[in-house]
PDB file of N, CA and C in Angstrom:
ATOM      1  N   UNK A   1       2.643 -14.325   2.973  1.00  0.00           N
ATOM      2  CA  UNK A   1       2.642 -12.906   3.257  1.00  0.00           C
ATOM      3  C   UNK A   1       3.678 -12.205   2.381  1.00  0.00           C
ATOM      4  N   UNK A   2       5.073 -12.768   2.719  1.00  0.00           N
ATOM      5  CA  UNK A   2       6.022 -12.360   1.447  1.00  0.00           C
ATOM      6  C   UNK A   2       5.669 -11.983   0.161  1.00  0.00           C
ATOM      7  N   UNK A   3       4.504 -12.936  -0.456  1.00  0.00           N
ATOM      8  CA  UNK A   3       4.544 -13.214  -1.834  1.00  0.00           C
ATOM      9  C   UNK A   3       3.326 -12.452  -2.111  1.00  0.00           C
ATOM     10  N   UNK A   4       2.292 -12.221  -1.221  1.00  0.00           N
ATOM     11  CA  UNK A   4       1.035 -11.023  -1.178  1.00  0.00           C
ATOM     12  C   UNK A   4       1.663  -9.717  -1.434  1.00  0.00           C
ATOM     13  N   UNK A   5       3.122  -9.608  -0.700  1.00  0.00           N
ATOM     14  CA  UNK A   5       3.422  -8.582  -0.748  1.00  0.00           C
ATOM     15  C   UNK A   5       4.128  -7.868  -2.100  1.00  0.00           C
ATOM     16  N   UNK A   6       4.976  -8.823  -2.511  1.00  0.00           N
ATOM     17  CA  UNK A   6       5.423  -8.805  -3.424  1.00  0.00           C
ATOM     18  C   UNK A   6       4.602  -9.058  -4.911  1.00  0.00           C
ATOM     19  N   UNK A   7       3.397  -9.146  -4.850  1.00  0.00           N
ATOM     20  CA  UNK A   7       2.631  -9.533  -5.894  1.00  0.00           C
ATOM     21  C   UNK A   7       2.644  -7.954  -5.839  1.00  0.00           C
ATOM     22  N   UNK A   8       1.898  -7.405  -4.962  1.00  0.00           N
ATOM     23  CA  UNK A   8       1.364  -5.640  -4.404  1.00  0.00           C
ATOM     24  C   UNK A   8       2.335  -4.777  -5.245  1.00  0.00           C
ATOM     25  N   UNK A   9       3.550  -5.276  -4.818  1.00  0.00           N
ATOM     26  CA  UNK A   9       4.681  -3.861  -4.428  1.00  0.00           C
ATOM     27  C   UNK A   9       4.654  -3.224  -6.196  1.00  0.00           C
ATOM     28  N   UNK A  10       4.752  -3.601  -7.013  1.00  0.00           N
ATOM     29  CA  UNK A  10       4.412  -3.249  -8.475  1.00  0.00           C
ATOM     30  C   UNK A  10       3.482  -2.101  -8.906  1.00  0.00           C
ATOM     31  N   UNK A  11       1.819  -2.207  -8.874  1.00  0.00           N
ATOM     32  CA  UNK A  11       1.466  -1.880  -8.374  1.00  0.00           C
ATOM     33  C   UNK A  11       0.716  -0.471  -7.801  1.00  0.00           C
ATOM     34  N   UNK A  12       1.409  -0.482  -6.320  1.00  0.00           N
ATOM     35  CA  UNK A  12       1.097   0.430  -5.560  1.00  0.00           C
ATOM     36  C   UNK A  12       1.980   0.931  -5.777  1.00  0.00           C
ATOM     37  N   UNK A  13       3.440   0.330  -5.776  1.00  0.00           N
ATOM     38  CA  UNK A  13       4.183   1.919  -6.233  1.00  0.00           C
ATOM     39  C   UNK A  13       4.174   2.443  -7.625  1.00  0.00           C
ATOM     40  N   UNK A  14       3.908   2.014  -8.589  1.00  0.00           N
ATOM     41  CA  UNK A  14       3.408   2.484 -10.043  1.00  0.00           C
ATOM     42  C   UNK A  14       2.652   3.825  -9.897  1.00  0.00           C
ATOM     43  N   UNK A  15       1.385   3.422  -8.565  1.00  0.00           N
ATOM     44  CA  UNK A  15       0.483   4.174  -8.938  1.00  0.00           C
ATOM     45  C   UNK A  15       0.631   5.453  -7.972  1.00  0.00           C
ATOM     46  N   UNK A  16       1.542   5.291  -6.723  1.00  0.00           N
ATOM     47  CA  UNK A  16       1.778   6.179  -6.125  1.00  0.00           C
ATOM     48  C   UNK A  16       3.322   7.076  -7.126  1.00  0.00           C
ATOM     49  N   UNK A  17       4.030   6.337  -7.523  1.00  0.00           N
ATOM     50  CA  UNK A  17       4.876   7.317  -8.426  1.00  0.00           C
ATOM     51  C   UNK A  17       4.291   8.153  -9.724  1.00  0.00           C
ATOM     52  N   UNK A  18       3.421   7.784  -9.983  1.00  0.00           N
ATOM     53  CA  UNK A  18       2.332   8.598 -11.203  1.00  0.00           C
ATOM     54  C   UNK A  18       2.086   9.892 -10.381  1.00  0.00           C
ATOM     55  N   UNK A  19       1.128   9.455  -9.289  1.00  0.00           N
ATOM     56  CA  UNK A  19       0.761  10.655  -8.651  1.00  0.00           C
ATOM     57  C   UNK A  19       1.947  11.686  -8.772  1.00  0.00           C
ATOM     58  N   UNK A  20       2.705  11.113  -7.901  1.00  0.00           N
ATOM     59  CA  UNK A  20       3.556  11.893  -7.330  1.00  0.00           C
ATOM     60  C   UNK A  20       4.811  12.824  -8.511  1.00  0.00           C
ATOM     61  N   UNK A  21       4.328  11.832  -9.904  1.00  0.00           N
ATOM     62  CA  UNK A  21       5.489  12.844 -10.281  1.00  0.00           C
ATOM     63  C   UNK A  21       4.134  13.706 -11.380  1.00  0.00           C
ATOM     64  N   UNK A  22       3.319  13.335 -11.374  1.00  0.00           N
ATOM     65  CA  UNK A  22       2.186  14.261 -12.166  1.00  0.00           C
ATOM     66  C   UNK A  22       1.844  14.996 -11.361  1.00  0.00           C
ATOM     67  N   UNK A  23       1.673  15.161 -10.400  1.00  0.00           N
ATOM     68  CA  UNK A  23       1.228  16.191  -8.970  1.00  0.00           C
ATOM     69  C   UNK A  23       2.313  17.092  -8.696  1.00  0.00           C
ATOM     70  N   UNK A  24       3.686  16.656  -8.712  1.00  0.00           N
ATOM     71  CA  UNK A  24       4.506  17.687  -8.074  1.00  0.00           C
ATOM     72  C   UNK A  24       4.657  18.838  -8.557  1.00  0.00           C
ATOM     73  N   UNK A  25       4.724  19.047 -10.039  1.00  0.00           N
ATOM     74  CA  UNK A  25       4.542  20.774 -10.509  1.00  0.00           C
ATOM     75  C   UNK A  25       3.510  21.308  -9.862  1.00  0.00           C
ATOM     76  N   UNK A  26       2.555  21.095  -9.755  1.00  0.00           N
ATOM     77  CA  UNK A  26       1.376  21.577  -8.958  1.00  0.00           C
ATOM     78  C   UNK A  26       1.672  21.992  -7.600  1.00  0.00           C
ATOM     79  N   UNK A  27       2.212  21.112  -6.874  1.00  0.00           N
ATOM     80  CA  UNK A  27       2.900  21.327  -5.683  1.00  0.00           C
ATOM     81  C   UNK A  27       3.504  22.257  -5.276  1.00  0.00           C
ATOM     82  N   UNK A  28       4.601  22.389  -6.368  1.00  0.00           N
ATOM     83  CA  UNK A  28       5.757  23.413  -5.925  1.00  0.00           C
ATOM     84  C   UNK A  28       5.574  24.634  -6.948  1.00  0.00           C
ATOM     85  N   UNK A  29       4.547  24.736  -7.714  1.00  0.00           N
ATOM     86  CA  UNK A  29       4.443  26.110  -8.979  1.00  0.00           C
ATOM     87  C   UNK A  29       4.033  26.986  -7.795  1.00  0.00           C
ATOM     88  N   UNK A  30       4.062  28.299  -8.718  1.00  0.00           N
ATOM     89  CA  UNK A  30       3.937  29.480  -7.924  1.00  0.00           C
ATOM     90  C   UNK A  30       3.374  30.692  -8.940  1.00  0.00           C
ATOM     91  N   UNK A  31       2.543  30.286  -9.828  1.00  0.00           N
ATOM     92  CA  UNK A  31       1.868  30.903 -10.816  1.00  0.00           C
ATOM     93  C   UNK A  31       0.666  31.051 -11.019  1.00  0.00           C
ATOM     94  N   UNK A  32      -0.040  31.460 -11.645  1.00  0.00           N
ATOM     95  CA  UNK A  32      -1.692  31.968 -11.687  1.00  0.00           C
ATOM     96  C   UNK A  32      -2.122  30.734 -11.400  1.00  0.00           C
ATOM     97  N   UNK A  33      -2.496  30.544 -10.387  1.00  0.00           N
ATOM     98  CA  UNK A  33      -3.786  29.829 -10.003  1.00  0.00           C
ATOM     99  C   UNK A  33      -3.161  28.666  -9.303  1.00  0.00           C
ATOM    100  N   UNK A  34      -2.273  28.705  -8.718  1.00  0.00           N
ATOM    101  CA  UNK A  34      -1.845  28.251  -7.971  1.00  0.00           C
ATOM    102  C   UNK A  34      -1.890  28.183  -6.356  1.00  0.00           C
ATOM    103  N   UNK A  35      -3.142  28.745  -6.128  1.00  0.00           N
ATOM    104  CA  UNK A  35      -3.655  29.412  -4.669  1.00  0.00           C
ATOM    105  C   UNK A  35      -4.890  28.238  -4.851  1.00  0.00           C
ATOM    106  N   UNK A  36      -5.608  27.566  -5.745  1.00  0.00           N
ATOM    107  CA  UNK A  36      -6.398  26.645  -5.951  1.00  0.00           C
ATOM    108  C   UNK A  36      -5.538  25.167  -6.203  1.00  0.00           C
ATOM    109  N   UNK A  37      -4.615  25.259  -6.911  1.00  0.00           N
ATOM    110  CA  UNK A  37      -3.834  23.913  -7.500  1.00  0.00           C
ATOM    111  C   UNK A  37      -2.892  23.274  -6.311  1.00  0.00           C
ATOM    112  N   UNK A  38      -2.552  24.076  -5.520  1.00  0.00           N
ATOM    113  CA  UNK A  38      -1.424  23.715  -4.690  1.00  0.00           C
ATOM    114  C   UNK A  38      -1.885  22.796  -3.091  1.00  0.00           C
ATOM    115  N   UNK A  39      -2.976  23.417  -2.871  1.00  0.00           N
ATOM    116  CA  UNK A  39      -3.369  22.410  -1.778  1.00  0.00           C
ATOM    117  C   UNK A  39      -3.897  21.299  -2.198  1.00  0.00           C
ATOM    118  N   UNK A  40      -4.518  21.345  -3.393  1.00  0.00           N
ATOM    119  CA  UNK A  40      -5.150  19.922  -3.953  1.00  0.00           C
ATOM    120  C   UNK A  40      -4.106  19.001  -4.168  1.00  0.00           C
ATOM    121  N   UNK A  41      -3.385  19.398  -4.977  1.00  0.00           N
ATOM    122  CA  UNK A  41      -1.756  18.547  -5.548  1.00  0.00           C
ATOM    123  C   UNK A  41      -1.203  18.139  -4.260  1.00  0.00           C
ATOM    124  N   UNK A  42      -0.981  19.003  -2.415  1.00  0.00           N
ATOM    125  CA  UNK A  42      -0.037  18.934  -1.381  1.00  0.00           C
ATOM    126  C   UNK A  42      -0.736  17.413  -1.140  1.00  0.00           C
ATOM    127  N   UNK A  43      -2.316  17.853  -1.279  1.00  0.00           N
ATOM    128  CA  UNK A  43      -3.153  16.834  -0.284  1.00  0.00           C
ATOM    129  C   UNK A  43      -2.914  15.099  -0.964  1.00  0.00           C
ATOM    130  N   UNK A  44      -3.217  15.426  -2.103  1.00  0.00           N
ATOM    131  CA  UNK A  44      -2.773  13.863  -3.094  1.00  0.00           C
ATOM    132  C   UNK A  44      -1.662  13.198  -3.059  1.00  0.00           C
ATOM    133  N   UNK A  45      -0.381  14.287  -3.167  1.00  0.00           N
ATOM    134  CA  UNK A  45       0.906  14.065  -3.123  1.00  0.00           C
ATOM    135  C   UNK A  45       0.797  12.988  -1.581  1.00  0.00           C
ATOM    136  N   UNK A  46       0.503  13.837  -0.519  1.00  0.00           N
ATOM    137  CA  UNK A  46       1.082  13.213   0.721  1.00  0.00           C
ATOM    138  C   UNK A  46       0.049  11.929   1.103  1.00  0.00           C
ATOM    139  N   UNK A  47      -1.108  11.962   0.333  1.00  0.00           N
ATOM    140  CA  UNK A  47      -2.191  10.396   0.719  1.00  0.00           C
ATOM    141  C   UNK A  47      -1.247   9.298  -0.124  1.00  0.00           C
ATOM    142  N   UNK A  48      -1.036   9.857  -1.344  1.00  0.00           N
ATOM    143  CA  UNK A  48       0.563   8.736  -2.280  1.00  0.00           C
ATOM    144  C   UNK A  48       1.210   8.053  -1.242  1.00  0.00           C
ATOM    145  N   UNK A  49       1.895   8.754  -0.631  1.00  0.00           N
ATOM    146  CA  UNK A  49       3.218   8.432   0.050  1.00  0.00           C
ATOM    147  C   UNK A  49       3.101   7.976   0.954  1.00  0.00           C
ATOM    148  N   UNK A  50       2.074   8.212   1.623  1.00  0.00           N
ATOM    149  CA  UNK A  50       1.326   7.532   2.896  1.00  0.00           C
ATOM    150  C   UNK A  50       0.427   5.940   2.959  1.00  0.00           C
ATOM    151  N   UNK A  51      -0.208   6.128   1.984  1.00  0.00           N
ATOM    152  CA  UNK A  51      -0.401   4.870   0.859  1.00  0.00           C
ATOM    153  C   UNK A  51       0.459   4.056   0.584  1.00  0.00           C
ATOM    154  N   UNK A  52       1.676   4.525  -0.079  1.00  0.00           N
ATOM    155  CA  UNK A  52       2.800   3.647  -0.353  1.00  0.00           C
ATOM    156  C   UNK A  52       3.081   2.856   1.019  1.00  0.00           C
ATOM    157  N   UNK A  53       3.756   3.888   1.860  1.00  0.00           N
ATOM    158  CA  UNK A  53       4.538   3.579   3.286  1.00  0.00           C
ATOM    159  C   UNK A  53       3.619   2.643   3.963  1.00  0.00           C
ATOM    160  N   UNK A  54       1.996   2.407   4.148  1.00  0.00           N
ATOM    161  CA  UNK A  54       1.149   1.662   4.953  1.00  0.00           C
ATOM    162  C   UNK A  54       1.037   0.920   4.048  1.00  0.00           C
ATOM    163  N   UNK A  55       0.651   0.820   2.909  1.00  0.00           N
ATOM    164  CA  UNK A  55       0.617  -0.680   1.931  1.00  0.00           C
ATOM    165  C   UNK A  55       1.708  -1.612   1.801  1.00  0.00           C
ATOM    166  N   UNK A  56       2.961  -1.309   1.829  1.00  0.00           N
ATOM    167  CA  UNK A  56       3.698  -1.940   1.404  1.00  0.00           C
ATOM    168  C   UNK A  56       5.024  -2.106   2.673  1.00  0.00           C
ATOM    169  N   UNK A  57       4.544  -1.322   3.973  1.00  0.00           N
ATOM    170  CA  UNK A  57       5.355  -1.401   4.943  1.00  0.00           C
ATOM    171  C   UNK A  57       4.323  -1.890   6.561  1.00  0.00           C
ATOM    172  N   UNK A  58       3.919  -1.074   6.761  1.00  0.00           N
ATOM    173  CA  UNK A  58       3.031  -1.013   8.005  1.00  0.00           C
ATOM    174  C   UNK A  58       2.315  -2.473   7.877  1.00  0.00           C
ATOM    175  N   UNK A  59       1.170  -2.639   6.727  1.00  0.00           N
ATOM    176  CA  UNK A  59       0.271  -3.253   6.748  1.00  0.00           C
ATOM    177  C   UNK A  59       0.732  -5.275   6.749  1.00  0.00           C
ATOM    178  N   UNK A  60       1.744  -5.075   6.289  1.00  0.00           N
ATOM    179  CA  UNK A  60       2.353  -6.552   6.403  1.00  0.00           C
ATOM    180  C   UNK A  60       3.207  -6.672   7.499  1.00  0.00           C
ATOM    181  N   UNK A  61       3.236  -5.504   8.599  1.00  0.00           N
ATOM    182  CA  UNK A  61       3.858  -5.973  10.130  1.00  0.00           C
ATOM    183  C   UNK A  61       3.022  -6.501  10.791  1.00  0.00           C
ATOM    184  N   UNK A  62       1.798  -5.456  10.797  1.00  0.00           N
ATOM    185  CA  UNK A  62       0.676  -5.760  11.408  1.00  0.00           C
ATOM    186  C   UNK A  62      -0.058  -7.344  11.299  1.00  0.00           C
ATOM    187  N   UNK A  63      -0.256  -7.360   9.839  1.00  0.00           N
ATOM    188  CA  UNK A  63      -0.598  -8.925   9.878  1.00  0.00           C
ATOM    189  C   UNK A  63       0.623  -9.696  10.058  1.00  0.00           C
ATOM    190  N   UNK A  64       2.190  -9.888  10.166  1.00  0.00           N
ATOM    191  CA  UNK A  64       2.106 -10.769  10.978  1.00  0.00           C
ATOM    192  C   UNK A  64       2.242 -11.115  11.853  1.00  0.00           C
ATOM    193  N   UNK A  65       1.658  -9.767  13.162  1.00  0.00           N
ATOM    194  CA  UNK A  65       1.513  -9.870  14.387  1.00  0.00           C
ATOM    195  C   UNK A  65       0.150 -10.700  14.954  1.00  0.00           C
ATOM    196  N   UNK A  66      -0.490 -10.303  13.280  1.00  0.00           N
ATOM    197  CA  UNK A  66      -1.875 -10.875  13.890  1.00  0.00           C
ATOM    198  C   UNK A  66      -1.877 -12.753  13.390  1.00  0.00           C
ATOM    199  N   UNK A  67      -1.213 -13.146  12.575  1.00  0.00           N
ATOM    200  CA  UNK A  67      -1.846 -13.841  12.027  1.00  0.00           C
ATOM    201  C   UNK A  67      -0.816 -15.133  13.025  1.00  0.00           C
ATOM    202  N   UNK A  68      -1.266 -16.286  13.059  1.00  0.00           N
ATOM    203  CA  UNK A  68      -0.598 -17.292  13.478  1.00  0.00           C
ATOM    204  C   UNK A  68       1.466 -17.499  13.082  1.00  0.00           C
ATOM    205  N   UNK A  69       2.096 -18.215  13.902  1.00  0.00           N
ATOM    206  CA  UNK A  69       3.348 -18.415  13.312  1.00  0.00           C
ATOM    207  C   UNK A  69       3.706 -19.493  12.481  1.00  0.00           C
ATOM    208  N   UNK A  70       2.534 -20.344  11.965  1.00  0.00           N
ATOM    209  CA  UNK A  70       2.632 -21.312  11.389  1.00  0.00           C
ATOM    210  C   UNK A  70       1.799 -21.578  10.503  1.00  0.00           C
ATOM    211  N   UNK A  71       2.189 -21.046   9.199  1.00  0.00           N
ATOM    212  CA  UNK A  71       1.535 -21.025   8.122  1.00  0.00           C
ATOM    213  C   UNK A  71       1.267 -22.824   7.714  1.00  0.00           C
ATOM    214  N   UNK A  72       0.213 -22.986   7.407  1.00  0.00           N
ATOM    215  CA  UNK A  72       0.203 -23.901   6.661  1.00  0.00           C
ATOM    216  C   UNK A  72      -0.429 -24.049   5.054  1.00  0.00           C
ATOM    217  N   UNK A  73      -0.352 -24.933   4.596  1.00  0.00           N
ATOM    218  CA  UNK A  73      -1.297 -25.162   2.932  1.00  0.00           C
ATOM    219  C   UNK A  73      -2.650 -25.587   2.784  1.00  0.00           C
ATOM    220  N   UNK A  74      -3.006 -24.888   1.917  1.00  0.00           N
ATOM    221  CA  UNK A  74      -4.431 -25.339   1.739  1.00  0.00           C
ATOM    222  C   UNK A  74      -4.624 -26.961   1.925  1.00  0.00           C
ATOM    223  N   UNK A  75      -4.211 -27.453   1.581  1.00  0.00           N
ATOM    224  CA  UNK A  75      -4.340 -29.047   1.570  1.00  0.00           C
ATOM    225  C   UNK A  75      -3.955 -29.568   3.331  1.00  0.00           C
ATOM    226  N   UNK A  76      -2.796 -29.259   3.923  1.00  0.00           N
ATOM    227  CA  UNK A  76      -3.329 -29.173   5.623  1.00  0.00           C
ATOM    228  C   UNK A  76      -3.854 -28.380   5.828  1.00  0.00           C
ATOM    229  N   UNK A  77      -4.721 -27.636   5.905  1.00  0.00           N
ATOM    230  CA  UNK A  77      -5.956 -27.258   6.277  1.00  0.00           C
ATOM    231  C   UNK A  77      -6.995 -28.003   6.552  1.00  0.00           C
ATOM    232  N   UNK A  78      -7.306 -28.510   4.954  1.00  0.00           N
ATOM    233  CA  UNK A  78      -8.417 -29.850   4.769  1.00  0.00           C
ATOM    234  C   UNK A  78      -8.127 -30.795   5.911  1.00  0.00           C
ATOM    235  N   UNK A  79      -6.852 -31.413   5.622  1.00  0.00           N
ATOM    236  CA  UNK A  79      -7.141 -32.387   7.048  1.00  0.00           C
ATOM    237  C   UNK A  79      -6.857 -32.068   8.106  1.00  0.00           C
ATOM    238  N   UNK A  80      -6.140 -30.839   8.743  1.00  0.00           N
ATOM    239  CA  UNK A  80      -6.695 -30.656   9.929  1.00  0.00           C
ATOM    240  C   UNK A  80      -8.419 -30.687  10.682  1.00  0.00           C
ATOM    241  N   UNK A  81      -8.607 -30.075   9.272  1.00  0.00           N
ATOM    242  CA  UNK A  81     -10.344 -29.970  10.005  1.00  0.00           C
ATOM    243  C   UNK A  81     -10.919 -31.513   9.603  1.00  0.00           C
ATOM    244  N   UNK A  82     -10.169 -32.176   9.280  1.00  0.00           N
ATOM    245  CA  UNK A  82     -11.559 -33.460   8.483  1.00  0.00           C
ATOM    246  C   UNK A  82     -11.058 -34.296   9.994  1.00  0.00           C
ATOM    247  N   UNK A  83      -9.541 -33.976  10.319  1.00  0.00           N
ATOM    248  CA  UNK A  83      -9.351 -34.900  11.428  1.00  0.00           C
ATOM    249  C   UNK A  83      -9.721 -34.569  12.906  1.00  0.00           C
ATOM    250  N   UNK A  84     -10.478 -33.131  13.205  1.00  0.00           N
ATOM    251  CA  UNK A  84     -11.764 -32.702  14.524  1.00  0.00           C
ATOM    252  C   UNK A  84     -12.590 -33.504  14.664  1.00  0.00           C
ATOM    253  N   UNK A  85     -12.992 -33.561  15.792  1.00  0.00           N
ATOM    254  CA  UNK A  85     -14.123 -34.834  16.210  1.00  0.00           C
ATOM    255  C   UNK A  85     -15.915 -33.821  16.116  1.00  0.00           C
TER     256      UNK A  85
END
């Protein structure tokens, strides 16, 4: 799970810091046509950050509430199941 995560974290925040720093003039301008640009840019900006925060925070609590406390390796795996009746 650590290492899923850490493969991720690169990434998702790459792509949420793009947004977010190519979006923010949009965000905060206050110039012609900015009555069209500004809710589009608010709406992207905040799915980024929200994105970030559940990808790389939320979503790896959750699994490992869900997932067993005892990871094992592909190779016990195999013989757990070869050794079921």
């Amino acid at each position: 799970m650590i290492e899923g995560a850490s493969e991720r974290l690169r990434p998702v925040l790459m792509a949420s810091l793009l947004a977010l720093v190519g979006l923010l003039p949009m965000a905060l301008g206050s110039g012609v046509g900015s009555e069209t640009q500004r809710p589009f840019a608010l709406v992207v900006v905040g799915g980024m950050l929200t994105t970030l925060a559940i990808a790389l925070w939320l979503l790896p609590i959750i699994y490992s509430y869900i997932t067993p406390r005892r990871l094992t390796k592909p190779e016990e795996e195999d013989e757990l199941l070869e050794a079921r009746p």
